[in-house]
Structure formats: structure tokens, C-alpha cells
N, C-alpha and C. Protein backbone atom coordinates (compact mmCIF):
# COMPACT_ATOMS: atom_id res chain seq x y z
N UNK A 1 132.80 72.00 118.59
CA UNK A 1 133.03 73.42 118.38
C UNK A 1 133.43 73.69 116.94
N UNK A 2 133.45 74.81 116.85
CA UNK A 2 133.53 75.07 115.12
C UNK A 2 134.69 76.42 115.67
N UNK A 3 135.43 76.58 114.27
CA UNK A 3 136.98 77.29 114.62
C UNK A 3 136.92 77.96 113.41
N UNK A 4 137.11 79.30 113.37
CA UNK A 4 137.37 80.20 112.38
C UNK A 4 138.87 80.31 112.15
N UNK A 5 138.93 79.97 110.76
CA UNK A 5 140.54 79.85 110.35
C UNK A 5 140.49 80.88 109.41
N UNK A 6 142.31 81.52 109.09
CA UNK A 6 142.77 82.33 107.98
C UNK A 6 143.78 81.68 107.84
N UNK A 7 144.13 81.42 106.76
CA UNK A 7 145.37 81.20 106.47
C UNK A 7 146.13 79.57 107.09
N UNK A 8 145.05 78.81 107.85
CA UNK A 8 145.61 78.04 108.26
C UNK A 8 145.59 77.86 109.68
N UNK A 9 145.24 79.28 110.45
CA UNK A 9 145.34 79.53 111.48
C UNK A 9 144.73 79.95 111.82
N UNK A 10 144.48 78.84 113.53
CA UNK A 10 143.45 78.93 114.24
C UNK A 10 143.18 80.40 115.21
N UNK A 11 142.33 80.98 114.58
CA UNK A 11 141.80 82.38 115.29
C UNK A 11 141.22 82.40 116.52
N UNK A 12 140.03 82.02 116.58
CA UNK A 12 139.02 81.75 118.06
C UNK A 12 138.05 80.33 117.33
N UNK A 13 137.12 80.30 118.62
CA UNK A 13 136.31 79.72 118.31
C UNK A 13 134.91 80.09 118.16
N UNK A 14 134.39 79.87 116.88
CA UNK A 14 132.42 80.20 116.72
C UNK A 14 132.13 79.75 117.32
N UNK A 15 130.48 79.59 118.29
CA UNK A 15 129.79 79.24 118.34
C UNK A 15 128.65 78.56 117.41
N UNK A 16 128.06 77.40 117.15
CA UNK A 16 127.27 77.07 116.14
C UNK A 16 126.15 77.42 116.44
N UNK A 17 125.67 78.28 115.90
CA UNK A 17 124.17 79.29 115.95
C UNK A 17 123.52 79.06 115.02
N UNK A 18 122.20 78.18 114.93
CA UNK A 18 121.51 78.19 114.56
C UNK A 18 120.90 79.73 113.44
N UNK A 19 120.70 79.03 112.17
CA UNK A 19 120.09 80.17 111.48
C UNK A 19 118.50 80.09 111.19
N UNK A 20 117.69 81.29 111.54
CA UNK A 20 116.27 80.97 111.85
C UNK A 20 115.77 81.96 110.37
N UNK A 21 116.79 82.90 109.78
CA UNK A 21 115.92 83.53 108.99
C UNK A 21 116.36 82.69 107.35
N UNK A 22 115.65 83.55 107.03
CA UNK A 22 115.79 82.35 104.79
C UNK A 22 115.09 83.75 104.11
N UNK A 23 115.40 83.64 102.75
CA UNK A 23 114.99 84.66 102.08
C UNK A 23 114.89 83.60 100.58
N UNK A 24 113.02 84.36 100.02
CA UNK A 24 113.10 83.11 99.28
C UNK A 24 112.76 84.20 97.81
N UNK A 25 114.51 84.51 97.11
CA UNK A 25 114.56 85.24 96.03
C UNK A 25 113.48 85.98 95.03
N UNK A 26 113.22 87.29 95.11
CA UNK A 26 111.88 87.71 94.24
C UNK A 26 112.10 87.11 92.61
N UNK A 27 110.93 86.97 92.49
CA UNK A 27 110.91 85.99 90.76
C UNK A 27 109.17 88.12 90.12
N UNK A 28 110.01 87.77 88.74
CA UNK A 28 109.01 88.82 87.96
C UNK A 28 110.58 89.85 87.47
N UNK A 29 109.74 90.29 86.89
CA UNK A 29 110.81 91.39 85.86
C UNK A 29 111.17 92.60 86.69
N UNK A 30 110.66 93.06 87.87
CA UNK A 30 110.99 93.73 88.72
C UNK A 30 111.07 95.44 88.26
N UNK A 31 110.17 95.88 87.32
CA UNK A 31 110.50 97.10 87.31
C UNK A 31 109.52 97.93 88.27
N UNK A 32 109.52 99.03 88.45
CA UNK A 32 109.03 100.18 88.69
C UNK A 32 109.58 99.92 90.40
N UNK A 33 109.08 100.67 91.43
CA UNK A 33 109.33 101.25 92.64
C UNK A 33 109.25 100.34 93.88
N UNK A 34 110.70 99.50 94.22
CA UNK A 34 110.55 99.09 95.62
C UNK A 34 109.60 99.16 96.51
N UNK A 35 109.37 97.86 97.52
CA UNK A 35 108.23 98.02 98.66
C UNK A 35 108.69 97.04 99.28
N UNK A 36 108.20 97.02 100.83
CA UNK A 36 108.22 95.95 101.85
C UNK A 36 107.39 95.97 102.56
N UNK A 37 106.74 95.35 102.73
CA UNK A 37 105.72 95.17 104.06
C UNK A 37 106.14 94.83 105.60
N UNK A 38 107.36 95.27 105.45
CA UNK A 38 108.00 94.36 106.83
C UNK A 38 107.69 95.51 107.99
N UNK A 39 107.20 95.44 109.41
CA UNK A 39 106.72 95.76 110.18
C UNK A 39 106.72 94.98 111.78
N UNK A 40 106.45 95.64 112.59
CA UNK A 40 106.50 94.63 114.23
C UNK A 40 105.32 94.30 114.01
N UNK A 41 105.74 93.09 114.81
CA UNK A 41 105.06 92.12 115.09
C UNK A 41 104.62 90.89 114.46
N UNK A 42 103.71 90.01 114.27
CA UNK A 42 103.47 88.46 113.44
C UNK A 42 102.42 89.16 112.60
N UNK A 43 102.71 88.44 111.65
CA UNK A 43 101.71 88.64 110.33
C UNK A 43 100.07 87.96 110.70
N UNK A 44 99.14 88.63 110.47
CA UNK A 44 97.83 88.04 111.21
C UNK A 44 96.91 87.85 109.45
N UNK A 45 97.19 88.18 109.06
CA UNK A 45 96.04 88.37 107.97
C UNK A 45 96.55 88.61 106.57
N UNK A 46 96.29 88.86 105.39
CA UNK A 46 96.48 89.18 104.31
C UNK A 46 95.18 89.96 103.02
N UNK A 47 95.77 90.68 102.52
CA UNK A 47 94.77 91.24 101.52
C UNK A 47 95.09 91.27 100.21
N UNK A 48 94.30 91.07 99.11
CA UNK A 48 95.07 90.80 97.91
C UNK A 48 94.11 91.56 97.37
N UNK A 49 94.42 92.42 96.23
CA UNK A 49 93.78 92.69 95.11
C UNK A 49 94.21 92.59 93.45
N UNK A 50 93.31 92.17 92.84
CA UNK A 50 93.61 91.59 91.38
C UNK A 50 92.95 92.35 90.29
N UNK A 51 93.71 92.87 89.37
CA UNK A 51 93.21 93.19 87.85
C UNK A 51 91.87 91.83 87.35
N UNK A 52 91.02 92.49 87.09
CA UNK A 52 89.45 91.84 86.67
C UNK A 52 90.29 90.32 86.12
N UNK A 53 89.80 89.39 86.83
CA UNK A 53 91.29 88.06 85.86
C UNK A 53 92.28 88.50 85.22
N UNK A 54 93.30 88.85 86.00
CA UNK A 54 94.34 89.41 85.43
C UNK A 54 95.83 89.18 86.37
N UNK A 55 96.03 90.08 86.48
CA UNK A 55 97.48 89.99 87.57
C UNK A 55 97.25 90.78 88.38
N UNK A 56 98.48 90.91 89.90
CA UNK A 56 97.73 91.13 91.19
C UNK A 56 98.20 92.53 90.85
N UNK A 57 96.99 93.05 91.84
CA UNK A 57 97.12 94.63 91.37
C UNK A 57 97.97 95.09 92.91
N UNK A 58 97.62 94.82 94.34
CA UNK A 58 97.68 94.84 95.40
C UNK A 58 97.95 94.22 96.52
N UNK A 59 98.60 94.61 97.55
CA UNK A 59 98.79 93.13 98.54
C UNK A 59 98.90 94.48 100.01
N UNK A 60 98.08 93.81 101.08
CA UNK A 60 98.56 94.45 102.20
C UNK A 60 98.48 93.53 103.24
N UNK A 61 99.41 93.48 104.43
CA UNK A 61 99.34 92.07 105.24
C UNK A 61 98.97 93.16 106.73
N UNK A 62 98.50 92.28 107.64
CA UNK A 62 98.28 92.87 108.69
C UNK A 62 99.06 92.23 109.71
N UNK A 63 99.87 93.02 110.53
CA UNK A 63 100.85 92.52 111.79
C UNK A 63 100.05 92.88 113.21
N UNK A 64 99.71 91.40 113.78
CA UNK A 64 98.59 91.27 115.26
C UNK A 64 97.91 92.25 114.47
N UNK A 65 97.07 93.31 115.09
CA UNK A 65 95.69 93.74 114.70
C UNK A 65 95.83 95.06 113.85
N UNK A 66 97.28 95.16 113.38
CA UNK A 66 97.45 96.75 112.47
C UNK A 66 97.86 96.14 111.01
N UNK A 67 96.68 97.04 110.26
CA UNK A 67 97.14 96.91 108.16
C UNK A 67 97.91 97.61 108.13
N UNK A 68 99.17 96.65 107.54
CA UNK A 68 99.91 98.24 106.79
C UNK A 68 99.72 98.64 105.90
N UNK A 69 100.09 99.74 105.24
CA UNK A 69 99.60 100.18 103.85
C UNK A 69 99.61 99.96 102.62
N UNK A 70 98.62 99.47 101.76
CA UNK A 70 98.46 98.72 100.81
C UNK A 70 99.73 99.26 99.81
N UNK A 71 100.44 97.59 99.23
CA UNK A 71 101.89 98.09 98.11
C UNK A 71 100.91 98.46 97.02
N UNK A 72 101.29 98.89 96.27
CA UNK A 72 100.23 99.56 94.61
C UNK A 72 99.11 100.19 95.18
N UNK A 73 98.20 99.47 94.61
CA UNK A 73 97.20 99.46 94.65
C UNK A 73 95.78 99.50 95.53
N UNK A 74 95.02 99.63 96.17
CA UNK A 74 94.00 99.09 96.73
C UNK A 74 92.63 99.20 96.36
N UNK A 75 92.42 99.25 94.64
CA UNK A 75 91.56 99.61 94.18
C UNK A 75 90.39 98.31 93.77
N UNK A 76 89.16 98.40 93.92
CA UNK A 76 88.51 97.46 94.31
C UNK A 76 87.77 96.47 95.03
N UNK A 77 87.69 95.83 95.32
CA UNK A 77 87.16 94.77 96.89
C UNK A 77 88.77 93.56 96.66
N UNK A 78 88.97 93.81 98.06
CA UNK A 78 89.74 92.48 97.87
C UNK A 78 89.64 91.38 98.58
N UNK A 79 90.27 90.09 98.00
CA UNK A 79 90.28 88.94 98.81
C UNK A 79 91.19 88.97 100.46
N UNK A 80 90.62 88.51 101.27
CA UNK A 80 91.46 88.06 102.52
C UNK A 80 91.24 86.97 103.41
N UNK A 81 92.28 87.04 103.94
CA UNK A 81 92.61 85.58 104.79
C UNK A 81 92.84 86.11 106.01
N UNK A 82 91.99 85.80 107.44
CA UNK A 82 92.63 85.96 109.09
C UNK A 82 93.20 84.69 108.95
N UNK A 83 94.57 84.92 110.02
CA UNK A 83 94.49 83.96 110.73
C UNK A 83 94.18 83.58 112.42
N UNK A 84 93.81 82.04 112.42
CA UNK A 84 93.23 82.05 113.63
C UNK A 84 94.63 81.95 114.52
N UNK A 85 94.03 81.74 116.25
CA UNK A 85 95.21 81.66 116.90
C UNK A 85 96.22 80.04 116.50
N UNK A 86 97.57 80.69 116.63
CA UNK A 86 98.62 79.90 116.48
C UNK A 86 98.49 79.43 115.19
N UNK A 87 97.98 80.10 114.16
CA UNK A 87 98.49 79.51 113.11
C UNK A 87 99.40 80.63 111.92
N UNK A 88 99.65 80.05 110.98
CA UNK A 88 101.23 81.43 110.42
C UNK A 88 101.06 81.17 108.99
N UNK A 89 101.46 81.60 108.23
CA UNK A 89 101.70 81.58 106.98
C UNK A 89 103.21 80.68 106.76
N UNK A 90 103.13 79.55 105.81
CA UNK A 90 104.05 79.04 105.35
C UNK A 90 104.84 78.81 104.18
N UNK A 91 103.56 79.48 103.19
CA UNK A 91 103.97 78.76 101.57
C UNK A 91 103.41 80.18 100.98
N UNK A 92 104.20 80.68 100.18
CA UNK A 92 103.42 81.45 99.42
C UNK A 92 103.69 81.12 97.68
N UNK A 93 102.50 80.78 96.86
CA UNK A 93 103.21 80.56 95.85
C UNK A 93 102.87 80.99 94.14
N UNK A 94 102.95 81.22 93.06
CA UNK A 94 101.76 81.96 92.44
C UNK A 94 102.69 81.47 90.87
N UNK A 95 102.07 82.37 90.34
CA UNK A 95 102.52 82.60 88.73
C UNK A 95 102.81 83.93 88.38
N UNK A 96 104.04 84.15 87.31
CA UNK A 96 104.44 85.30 86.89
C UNK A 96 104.82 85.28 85.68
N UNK A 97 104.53 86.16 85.38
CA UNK A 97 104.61 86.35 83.54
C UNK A 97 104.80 88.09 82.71
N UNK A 98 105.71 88.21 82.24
CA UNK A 98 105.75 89.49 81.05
C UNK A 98 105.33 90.47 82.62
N UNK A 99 106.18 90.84 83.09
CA UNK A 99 106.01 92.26 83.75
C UNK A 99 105.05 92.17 85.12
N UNK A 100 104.35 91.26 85.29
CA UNK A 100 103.51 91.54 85.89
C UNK A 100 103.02 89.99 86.99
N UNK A 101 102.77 90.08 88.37
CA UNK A 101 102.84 88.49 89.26
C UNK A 101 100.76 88.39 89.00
N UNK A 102 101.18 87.43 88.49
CA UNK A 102 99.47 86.98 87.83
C UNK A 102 98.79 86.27 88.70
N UNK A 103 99.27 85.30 89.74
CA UNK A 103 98.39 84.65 90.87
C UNK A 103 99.68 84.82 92.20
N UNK A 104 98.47 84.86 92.87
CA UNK A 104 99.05 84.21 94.02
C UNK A 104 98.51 83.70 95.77
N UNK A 105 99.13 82.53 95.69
CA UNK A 105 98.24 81.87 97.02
C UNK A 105 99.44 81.63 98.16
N UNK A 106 97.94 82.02 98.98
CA UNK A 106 98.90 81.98 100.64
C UNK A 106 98.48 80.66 101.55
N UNK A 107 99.60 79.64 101.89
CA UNK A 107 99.41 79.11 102.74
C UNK A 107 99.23 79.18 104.08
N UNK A 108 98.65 78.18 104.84
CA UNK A 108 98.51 78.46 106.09
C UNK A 108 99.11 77.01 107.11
N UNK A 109 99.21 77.31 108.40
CA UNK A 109 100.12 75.89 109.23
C UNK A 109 98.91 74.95 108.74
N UNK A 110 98.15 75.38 108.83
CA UNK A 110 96.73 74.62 109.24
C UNK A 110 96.12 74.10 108.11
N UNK A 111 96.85 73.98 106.71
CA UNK A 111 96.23 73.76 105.85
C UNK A 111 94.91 74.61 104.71
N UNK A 112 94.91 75.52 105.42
CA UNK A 112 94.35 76.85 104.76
C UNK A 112 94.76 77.39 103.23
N UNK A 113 94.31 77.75 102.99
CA UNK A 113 95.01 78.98 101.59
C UNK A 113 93.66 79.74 101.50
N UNK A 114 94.50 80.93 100.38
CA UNK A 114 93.90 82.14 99.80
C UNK A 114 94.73 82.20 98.57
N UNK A 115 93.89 82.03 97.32
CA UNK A 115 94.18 81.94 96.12
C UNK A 115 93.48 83.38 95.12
N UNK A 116 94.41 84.36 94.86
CA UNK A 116 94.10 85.14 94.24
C UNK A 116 94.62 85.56 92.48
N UNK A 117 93.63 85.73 91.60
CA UNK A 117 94.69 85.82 90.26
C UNK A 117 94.00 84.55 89.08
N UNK A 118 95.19 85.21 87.89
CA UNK A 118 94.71 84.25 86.83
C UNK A 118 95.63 83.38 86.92
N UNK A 119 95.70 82.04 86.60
CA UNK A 119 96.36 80.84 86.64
C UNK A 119 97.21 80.86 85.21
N UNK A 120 98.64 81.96 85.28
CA UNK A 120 98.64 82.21 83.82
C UNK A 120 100.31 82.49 84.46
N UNK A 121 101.59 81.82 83.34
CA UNK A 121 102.61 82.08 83.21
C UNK A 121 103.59 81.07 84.07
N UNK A 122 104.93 81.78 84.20
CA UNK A 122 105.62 80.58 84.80
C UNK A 122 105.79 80.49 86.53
N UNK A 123 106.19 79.27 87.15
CA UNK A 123 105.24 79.33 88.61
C UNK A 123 106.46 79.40 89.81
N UNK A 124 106.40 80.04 90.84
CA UNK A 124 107.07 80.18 91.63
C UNK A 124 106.44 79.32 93.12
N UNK A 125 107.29 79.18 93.77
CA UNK A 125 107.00 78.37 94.92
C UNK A 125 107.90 78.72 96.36
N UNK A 126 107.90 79.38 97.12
CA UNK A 126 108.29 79.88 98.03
C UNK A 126 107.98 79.44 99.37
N UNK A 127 108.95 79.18 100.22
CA UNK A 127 108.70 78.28 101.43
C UNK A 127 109.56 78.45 102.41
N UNK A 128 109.79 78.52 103.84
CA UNK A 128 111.08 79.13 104.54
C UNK A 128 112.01 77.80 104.75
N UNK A 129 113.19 77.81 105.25
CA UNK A 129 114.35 76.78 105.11
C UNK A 129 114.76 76.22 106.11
N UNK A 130 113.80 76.81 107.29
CA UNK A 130 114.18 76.27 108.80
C UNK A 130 112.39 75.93 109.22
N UNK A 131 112.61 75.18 110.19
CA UNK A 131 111.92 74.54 110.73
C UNK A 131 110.96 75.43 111.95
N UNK A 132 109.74 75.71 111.91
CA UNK A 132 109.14 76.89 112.85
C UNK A 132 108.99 77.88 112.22
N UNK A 133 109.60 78.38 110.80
CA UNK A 133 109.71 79.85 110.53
C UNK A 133 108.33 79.59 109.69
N UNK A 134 108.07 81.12 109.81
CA UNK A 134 106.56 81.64 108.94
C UNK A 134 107.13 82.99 108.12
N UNK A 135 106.21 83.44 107.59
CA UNK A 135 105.86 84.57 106.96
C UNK A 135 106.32 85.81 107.63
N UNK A 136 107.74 86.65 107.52
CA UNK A 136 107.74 87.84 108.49
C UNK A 136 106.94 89.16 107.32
N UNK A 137 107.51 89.36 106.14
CA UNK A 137 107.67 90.19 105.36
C UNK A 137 107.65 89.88 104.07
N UNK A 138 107.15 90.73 102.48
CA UNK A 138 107.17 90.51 101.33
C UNK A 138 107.72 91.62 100.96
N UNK A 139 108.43 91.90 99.85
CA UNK A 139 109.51 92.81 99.22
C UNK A 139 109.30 92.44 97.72
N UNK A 140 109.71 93.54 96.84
CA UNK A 140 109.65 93.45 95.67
C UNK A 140 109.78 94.69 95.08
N UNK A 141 108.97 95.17 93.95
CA UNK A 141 109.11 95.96 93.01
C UNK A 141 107.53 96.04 92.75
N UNK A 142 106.73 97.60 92.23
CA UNK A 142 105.54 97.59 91.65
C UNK A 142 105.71 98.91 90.84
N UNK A 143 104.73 99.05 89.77
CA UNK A 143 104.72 99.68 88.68
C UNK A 143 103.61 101.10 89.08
N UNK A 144 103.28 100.94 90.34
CA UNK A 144 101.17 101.49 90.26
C UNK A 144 100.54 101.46 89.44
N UNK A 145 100.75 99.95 88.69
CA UNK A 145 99.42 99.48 88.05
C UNK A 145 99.19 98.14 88.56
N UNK A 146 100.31 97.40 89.08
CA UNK A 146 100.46 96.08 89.62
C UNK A 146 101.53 95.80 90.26
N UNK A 147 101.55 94.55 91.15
CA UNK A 147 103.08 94.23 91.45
C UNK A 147 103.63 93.37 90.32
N UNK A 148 104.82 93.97 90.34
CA UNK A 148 105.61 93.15 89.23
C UNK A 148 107.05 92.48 89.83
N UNK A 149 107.28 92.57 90.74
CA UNK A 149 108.13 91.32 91.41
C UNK A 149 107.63 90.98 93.04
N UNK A 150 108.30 89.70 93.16
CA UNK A 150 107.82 89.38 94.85
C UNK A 150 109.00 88.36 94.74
N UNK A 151 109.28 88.63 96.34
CA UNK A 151 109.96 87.83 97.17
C UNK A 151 109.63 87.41 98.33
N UNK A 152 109.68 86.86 99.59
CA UNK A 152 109.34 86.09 100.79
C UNK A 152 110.28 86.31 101.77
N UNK A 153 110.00 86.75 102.75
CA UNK A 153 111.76 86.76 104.31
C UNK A 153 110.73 85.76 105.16
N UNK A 154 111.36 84.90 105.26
CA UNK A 154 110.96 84.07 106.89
C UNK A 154 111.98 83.87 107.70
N UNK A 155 111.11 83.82 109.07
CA UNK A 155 111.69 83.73 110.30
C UNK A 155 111.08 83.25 111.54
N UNK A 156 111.33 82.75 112.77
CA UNK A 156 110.54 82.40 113.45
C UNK A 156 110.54 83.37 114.47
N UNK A 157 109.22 83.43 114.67
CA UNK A 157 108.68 84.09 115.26
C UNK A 157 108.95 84.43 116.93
């Protein structure tokens, strides 16, 4: 058992509860206007859109069979990834540089990815901290010209 103390003194006792969620810190200069993609249900899919070789202009993820609405941007054709049954997003990881997130690739359980962007600046690597957890949600900051910060929430599902 585990015992919550003040002062020396024994209060009650915790329970040891397992922690299932992790948050894997946004990296980029973070200016212009908050966003989250966080929504019910499991993340099924992903959409990315990118400045002509450049940095990502767009990102929208789909939860079971609903898109939510594209963060920035959705100007262009973009890249995407389904996933099949039972498999999740695990790794998301990219490059960021001067204002703006320049690549970025999505892992999959299954050994999959989706690699979008120029291979340009310094590199981030994002991954959840418990065992089972995937991809719930992405958060950050965008300019509406691009995203310019990202972060990662996992949890199991």
C-alpha cells in the first residue's frame, strides 16, 4: 500500500493506480492561435498538408469514421494514412525550425508510417510512456499559414 503523509503524518491510504495518460511536450516557437484535435472516440486516420517542400501547412485526424476539422489549413491535396483494424498510432515524429513544424511522420502498431514535409531543422520524437497507449489527440499553436507548434496526449484506449 502506498500512504499519503504531511508533516510526518500518516493521513489515509492511496491506492496505486496505474497512470495510462503521458503528454509528450509541444516543440516549435508556438506563435499564433491554439488548436486541438481532441474528440470521442480512437483516432482512425490522419491528413496532412504541406507548403510545396516546405513546412506543414495542415493536419486533420479522423476519430472511428468522423474528420474533424482541419487545424490551419486545408489547402491543396493532402497526404493520408487509414488505419486498419486494431492498429493505433504510436510515434509521431518530425522536424522544426524558425516558426514553423517542417516534417512530420506518423507511426503505426504495425509498422506503418506517413511521412509528410521537408527534412529540414531540429528533430523531435514523440512517443507515449505507458505501455498500450496510442495517439488520443494533437495540440499546439498555428499562424493560418502553417502549424507552428505540436505536441502529442496519449492514452489507452
Amino acid at each position: 500500500k502506498v500512504y499519503f503523509k504531511i508533516d510526518s503524518e500518516l493521513l489515509f491510504p492511496l491506492l496505486a493506480l496505474p497512470d495510462y495518460y503521458s503528454y509528450s511536450t509541444a516543440v516549435g516557437d508556438g506563435s499564433g492561435t491554439e488548436y486541438s484535435t481532441e474528440y470521442d472516440g480512437r483516432v482512425t486516420g490522419i491528413r496532412v498538408w504541406e507548403h510545396s517542400n516546405a513546412y506543414i501547412r495542415g493536419i486533420q485526424l479522423r476519430y472511428d469514421g468522423n474528420w474533424t476539422t482541419p487545424v490551419c489549413t486545408s489547402y491543396g491535396n493532402p497526404l493520408e494514412m487509414t488505419l486498419r483494424d486494431n492498429e493505433s498510432f504510436i510515434q509521431v515524429s518530425g522536424k522544426y525550425y524558425y516558426g514553423y513544424i517542417y516534417e512530420i511522420m506518423f507511426v503505426t502498431s504495425r509498422g506503418r508510417s506517413l511521412k509528410v514535409g521537408l527534412s529540414y531543422g531540429n528533430s523531435f520524437n514523440f512517443y507515449p510512456t505507458n505501455d498500450g497507449s496510442q495517439l488520443r489527440f494533437l495540440s499546439g499553436r498555428q499562424n493560418g499559414n502553417g502549424i507552428t507548434s505540436i505536441g502529442a496526449h496519449w492514452a489507452v484506449y
